[in-house]
Protein backbone atom coordinates (compact mmCIF):
# COMPACT_ATOMS: atom_id res chain seq x y z
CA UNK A 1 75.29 -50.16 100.91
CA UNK A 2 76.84 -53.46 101.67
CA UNK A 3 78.28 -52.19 105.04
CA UNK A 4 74.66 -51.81 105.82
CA UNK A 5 74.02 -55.34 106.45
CA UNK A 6 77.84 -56.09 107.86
CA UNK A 7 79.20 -55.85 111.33
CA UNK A 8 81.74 -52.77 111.69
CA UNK A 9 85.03 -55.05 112.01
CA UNK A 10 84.23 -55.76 108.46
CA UNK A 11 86.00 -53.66 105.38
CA UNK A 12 84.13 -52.84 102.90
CA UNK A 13 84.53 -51.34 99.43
CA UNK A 14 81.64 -50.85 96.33
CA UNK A 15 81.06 -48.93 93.44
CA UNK A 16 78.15 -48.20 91.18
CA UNK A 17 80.65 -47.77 88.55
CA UNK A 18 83.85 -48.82 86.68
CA UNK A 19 86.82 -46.68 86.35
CA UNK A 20 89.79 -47.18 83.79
CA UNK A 21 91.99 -46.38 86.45
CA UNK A 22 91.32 -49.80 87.96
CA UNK A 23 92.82 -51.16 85.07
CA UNK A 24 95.63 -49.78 85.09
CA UNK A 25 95.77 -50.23 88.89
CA UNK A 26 95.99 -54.16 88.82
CA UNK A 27 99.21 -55.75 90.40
CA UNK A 28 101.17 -57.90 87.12
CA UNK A 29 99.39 -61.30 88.58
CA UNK A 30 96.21 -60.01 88.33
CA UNK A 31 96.67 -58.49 84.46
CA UNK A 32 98.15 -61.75 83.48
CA UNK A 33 95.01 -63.78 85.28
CA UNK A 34 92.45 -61.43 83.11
CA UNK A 35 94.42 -60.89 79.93
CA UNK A 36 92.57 -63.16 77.51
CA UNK A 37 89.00 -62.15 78.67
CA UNK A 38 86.64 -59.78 77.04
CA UNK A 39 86.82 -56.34 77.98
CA UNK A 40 83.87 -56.30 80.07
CA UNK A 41 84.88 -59.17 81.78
CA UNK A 42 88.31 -56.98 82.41
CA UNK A 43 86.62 -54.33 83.64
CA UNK A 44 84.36 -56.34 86.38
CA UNK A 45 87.52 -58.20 87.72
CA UNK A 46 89.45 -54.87 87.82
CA UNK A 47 86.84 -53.21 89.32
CA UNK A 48 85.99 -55.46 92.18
CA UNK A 49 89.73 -55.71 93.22
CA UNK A 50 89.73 -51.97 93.63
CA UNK A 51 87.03 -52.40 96.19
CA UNK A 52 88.66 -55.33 97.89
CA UNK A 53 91.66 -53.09 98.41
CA UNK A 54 89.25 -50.06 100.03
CA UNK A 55 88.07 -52.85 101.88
CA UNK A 56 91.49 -54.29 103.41
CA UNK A 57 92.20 -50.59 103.92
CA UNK A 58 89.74 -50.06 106.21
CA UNK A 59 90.94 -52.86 108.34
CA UNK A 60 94.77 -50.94 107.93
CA UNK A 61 96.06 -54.28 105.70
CA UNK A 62 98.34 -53.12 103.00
CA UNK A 63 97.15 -53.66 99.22
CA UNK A 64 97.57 -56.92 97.91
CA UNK A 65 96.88 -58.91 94.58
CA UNK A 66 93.83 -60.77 94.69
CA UNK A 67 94.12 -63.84 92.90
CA UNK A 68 91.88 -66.52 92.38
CA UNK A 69 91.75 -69.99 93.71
CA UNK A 70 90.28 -73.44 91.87
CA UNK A 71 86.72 -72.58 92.19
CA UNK A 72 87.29 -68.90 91.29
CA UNK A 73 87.50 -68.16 95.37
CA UNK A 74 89.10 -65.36 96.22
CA UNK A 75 92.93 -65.76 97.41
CA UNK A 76 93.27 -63.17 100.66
CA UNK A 77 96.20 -61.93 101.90
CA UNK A 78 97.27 -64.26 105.33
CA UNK A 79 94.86 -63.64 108.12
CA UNK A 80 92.15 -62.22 106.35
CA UNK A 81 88.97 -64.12 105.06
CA UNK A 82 86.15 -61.96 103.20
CA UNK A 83 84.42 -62.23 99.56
CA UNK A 84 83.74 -60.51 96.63
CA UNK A 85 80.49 -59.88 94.33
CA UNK A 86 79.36 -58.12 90.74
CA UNK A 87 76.41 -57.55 88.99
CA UNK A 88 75.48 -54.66 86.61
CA UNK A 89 75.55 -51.56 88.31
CA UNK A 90 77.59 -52.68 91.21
CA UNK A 91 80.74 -54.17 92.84
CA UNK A 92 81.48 -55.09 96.31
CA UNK A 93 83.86 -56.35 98.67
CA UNK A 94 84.06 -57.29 102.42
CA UNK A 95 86.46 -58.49 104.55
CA UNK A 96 87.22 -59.38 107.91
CA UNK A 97 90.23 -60.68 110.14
CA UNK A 98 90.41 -64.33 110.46
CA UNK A 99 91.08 -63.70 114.31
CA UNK A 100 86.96 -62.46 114.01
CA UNK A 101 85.58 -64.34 111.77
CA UNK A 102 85.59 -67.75 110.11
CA UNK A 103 83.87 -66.48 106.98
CA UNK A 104 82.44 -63.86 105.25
CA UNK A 105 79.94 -64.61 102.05
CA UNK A 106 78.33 -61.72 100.39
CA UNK A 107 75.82 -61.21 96.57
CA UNK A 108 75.06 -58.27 94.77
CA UNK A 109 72.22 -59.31 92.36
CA UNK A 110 69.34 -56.65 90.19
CA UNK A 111 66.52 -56.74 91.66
CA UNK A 112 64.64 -58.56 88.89
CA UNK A 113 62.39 -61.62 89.00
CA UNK A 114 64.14 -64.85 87.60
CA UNK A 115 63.02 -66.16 84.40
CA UNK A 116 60.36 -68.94 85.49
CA UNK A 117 62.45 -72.25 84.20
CA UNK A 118 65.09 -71.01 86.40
CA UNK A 119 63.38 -70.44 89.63
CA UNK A 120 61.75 -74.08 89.13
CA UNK A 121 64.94 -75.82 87.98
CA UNK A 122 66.72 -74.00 91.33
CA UNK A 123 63.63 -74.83 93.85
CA UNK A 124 61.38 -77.55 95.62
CA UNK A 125 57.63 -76.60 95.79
CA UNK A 126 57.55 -75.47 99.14
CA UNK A 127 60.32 -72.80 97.99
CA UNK A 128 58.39 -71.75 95.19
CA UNK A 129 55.01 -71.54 97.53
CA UNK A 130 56.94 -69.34 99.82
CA UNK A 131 58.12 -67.29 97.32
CA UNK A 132 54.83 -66.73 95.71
CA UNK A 133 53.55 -65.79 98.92
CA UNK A 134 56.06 -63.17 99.94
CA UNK A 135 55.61 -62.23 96.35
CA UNK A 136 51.95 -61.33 96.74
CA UNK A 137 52.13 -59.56 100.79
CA UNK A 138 55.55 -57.41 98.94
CA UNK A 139 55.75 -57.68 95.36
CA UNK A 140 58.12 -54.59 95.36
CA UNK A 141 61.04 -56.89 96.33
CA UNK A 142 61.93 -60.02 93.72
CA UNK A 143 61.90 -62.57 96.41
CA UNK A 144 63.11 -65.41 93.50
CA UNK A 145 66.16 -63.61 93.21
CA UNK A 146 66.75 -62.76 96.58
CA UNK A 147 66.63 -66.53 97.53
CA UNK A 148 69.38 -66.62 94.74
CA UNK A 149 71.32 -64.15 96.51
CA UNK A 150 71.32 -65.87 99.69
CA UNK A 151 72.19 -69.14 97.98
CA UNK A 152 75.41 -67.85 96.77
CA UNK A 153 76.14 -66.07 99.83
CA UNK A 154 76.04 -69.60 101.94
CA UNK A 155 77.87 -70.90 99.54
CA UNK A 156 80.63 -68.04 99.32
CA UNK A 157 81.08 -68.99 103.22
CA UNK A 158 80.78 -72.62 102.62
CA UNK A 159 83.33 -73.78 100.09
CA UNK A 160 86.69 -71.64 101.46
CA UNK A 161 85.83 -74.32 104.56
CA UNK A 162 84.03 -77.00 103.54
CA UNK A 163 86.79 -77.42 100.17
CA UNK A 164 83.86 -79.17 98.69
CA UNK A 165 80.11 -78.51 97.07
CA UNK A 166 76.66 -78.05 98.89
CA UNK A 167 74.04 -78.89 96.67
CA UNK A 168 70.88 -77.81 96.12
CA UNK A 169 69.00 -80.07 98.42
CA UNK A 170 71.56 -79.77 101.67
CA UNK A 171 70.91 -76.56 103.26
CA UNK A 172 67.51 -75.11 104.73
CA UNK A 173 67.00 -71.20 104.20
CA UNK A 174 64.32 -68.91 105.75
CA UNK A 175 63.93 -65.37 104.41
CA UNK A 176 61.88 -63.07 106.87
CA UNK A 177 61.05 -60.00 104.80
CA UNK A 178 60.06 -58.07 108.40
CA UNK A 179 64.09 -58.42 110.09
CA UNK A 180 65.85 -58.43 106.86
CA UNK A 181 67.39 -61.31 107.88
CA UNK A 182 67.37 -65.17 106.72
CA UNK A 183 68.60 -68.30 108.61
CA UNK A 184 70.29 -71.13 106.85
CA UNK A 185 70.28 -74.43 108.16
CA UNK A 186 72.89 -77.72 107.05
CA UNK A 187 71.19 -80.63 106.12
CA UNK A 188 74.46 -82.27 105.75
CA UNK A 189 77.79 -82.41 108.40
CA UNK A 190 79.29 -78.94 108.18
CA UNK A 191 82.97 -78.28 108.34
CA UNK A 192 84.78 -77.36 111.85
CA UNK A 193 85.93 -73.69 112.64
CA UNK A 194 87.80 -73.90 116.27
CA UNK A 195 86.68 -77.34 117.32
CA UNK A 196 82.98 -76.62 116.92
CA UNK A 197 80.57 -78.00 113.83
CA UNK A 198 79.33 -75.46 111.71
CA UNK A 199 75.47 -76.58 111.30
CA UNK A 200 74.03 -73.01 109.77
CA UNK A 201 74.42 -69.65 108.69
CA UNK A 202 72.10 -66.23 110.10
CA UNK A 203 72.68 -63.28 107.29
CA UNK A 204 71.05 -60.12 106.61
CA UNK A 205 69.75 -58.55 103.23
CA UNK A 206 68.83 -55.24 102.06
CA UNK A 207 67.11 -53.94 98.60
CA UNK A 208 68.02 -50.36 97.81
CA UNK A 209 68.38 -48.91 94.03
CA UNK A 210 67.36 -51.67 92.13
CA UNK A 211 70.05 -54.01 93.95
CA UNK A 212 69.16 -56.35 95.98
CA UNK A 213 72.15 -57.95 98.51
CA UNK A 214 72.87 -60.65 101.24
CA UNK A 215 75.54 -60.99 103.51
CA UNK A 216 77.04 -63.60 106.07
CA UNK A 217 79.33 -62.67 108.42
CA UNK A 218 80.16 -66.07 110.63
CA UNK A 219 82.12 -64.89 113.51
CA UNK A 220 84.15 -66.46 115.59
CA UNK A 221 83.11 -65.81 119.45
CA UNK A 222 85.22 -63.46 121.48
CA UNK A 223 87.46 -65.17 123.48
CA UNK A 224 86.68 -68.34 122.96
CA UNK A 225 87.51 -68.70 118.90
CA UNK A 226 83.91 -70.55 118.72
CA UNK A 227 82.15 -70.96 115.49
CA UNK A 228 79.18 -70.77 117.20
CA UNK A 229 79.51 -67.27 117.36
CA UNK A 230 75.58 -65.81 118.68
CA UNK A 231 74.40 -63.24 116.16
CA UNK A 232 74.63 -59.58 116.51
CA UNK A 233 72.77 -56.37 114.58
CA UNK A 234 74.93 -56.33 111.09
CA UNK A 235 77.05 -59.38 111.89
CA UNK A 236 75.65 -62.76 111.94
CA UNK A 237 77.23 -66.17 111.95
CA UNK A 238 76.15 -68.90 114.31
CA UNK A 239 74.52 -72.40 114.29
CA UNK A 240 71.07 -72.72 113.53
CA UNK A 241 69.03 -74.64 115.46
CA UNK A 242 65.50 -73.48 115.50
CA UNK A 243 64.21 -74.26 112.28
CA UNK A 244 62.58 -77.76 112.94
CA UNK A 245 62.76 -80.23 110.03
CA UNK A 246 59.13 -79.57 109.04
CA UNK A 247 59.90 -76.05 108.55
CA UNK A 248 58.44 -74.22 105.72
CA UNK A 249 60.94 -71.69 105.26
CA UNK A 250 62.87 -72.32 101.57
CA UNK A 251 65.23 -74.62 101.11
CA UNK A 252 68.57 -73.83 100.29
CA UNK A 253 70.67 -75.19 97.25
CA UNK A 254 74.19 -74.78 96.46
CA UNK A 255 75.37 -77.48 93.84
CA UNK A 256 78.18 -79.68 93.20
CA UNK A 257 76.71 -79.53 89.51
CA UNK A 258 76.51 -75.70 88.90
CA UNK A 259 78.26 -73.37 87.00
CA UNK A 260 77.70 -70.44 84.54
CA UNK A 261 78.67 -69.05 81.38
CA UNK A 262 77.58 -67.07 78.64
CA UNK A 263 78.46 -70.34 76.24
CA UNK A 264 76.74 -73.76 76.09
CA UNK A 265 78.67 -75.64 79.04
CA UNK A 266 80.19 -78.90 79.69
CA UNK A 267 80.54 -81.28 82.05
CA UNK A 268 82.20 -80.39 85.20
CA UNK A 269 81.40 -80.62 89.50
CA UNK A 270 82.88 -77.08 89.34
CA UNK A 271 80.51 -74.37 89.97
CA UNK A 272 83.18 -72.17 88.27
CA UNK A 273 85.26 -72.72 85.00
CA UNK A 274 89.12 -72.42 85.99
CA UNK A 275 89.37 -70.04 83.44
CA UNK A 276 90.41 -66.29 83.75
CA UNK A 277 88.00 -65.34 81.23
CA UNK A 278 84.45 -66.85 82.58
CA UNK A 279 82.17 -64.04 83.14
CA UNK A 280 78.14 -63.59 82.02
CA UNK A 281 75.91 -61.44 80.51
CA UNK A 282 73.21 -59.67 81.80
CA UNK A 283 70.59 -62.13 80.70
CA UNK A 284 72.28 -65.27 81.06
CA UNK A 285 72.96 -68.07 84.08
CA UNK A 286 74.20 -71.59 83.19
CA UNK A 287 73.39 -74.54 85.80
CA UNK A 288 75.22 -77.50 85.54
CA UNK A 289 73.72 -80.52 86.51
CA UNK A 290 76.32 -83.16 86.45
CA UNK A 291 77.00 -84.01 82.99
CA UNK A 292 74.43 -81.37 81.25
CA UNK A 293 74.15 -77.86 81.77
CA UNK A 294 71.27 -75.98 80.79
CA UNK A 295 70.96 -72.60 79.68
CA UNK A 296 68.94 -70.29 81.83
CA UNK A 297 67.98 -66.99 80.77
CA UNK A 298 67.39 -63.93 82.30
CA UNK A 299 69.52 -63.48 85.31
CA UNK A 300 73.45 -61.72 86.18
CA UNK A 301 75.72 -64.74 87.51
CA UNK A 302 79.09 -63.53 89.01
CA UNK A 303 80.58 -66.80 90.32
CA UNK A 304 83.62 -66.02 89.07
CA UNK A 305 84.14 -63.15 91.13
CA UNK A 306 82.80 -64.11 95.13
């Protein structure tokens, strides 16, 4: 599904399920990264690295380990750049050559609302008014959620270039339910890619099966290596610049305070532990908000795998 919403010079890989064989199929780094988690944990991590490697396949790169950097980023082989997602019932990868694109983000999450708590500790009102509404005109998609999804996707492009956190309040977002597409817009300096300022992010987003997914591709433009890259059907990555400041689309927020965990948290500016074994359950996300984290129930969080 995910090569659905992904330009065709992108290599993908999913799965709706887990196989031993991926397991067994990890390269020794990778084993030793995920030996002192819980089996399930194991099985997500091995799992997802079997579809990065159908993914980097596709593009004819030879299989690789995948390792993970401080913020639980993926580590891709030299001249690649792409991402990596879980939630229950499915695994993804994409990836792309860094000759194409500057970035690739991409979220699998269920397509179940968010416990209530969580969409108002992750929102301003004018993102919870907009998701009511979209609620009401489509109810069939979980529009909380999906402005989760898209939140992690900006950030999965964000932090390989930025090498720092967005939070919550420095990004605008804009879901239109008719396109299947969003628009993100910075509300702080973004990083360079090939001389050019990064101020946005276009992606797309599907909901099929009871999975609901969003996608950035930011590509670089032919023959010119420009971030700025104009959007095309299934690949998207440009500078946004027509959402005006009064806007009423949702705001985006990607913290420098947020992480998860199926254990009462600590203090940390890490979104992710640096821990091999941090993984969720079904029903819970942490948020950290600078020194206190909080419990929220009833959502998948996969931060540890992008």
């Amino acid at each position: 599904m995910i090569d659905e919403i992904l330009p065709s010079p992108v290599g993908t890989g999913s799965t709706f399920a887990d196989y031993d064989a991926a397991l067994t199929a990890l390269y020794p780094q990778e084993a030793a990264a995920i030996a002192s988690a819980r089996p399930k944990r194991r099985q997500e991590y091995a799992s997802v690295r079997m579809c990065a490697r159908r993914a980097m396949s596709e593009l004819g790169v030879p299989p690789a380990p995948v390792l993970s950097g401080v913020r639980g980023e993926p580590l891709w082989p030299g001249g690649i750049v792409g991402s990596l997602t879980h939630c229950p019932g499915f695994r993804a990868a994409a990836v792309g050559r860094s000759s194409a694109f500057v970035g690739i983000g991409i979220d699998a999450e269920p397509n179940l609302p968010l416990a209530e708590d969580l969409l108002e500790f992750i929102s301003l009102p004018q993102e919870r008014a907009r998701v009511h509404a979209l609620t009401q005109s489509s109810p069939e998609v979980c529009w909380d959620r999906l402005l989760f999804s898209a939140k992690e996707a900006v950030f999965k492009v964000w932090f390989p270039l930025a090498k720092c956190e967005l939070d919550f309040t420095e990004a605008v977002i804009r879901i239109d339910p008719g396109s299947g597409t969003f628009s993100a817009r910075l509300l702080v300096p973004g990083p360079t890619a090939d001389g050019e300022r990064i101020e946005g992010f276009d992606g797309r987003w599907l909901s099929r099966r009871g999975i609901l997914l969003a996608a950035i591709a930011l590509r670089r433009t032919t023959g010119q290596g420009e971030a700025g890259a104009l959007p095309r059907a299934g690949g998207l990555g440009r500078p946004v610049d027509h959402l005006a400041d009064g806007d009423p689309g949702v705001l985006l927020t990607h913290p420098h305070r947020r992480a998860r965990s199926t254990e009462s948290m600590m203090p940390s500016r890490s979104p992710w532990p640096n821990t091999p074994e941090f993984a969720t359950t079904d029903s819970t996300i942490a948020l950290a908000c600078s020194s206190t984290r909080t419990s929220m129930p009833g959502v998948e969080g996969a931060r540890s795998n992008w």
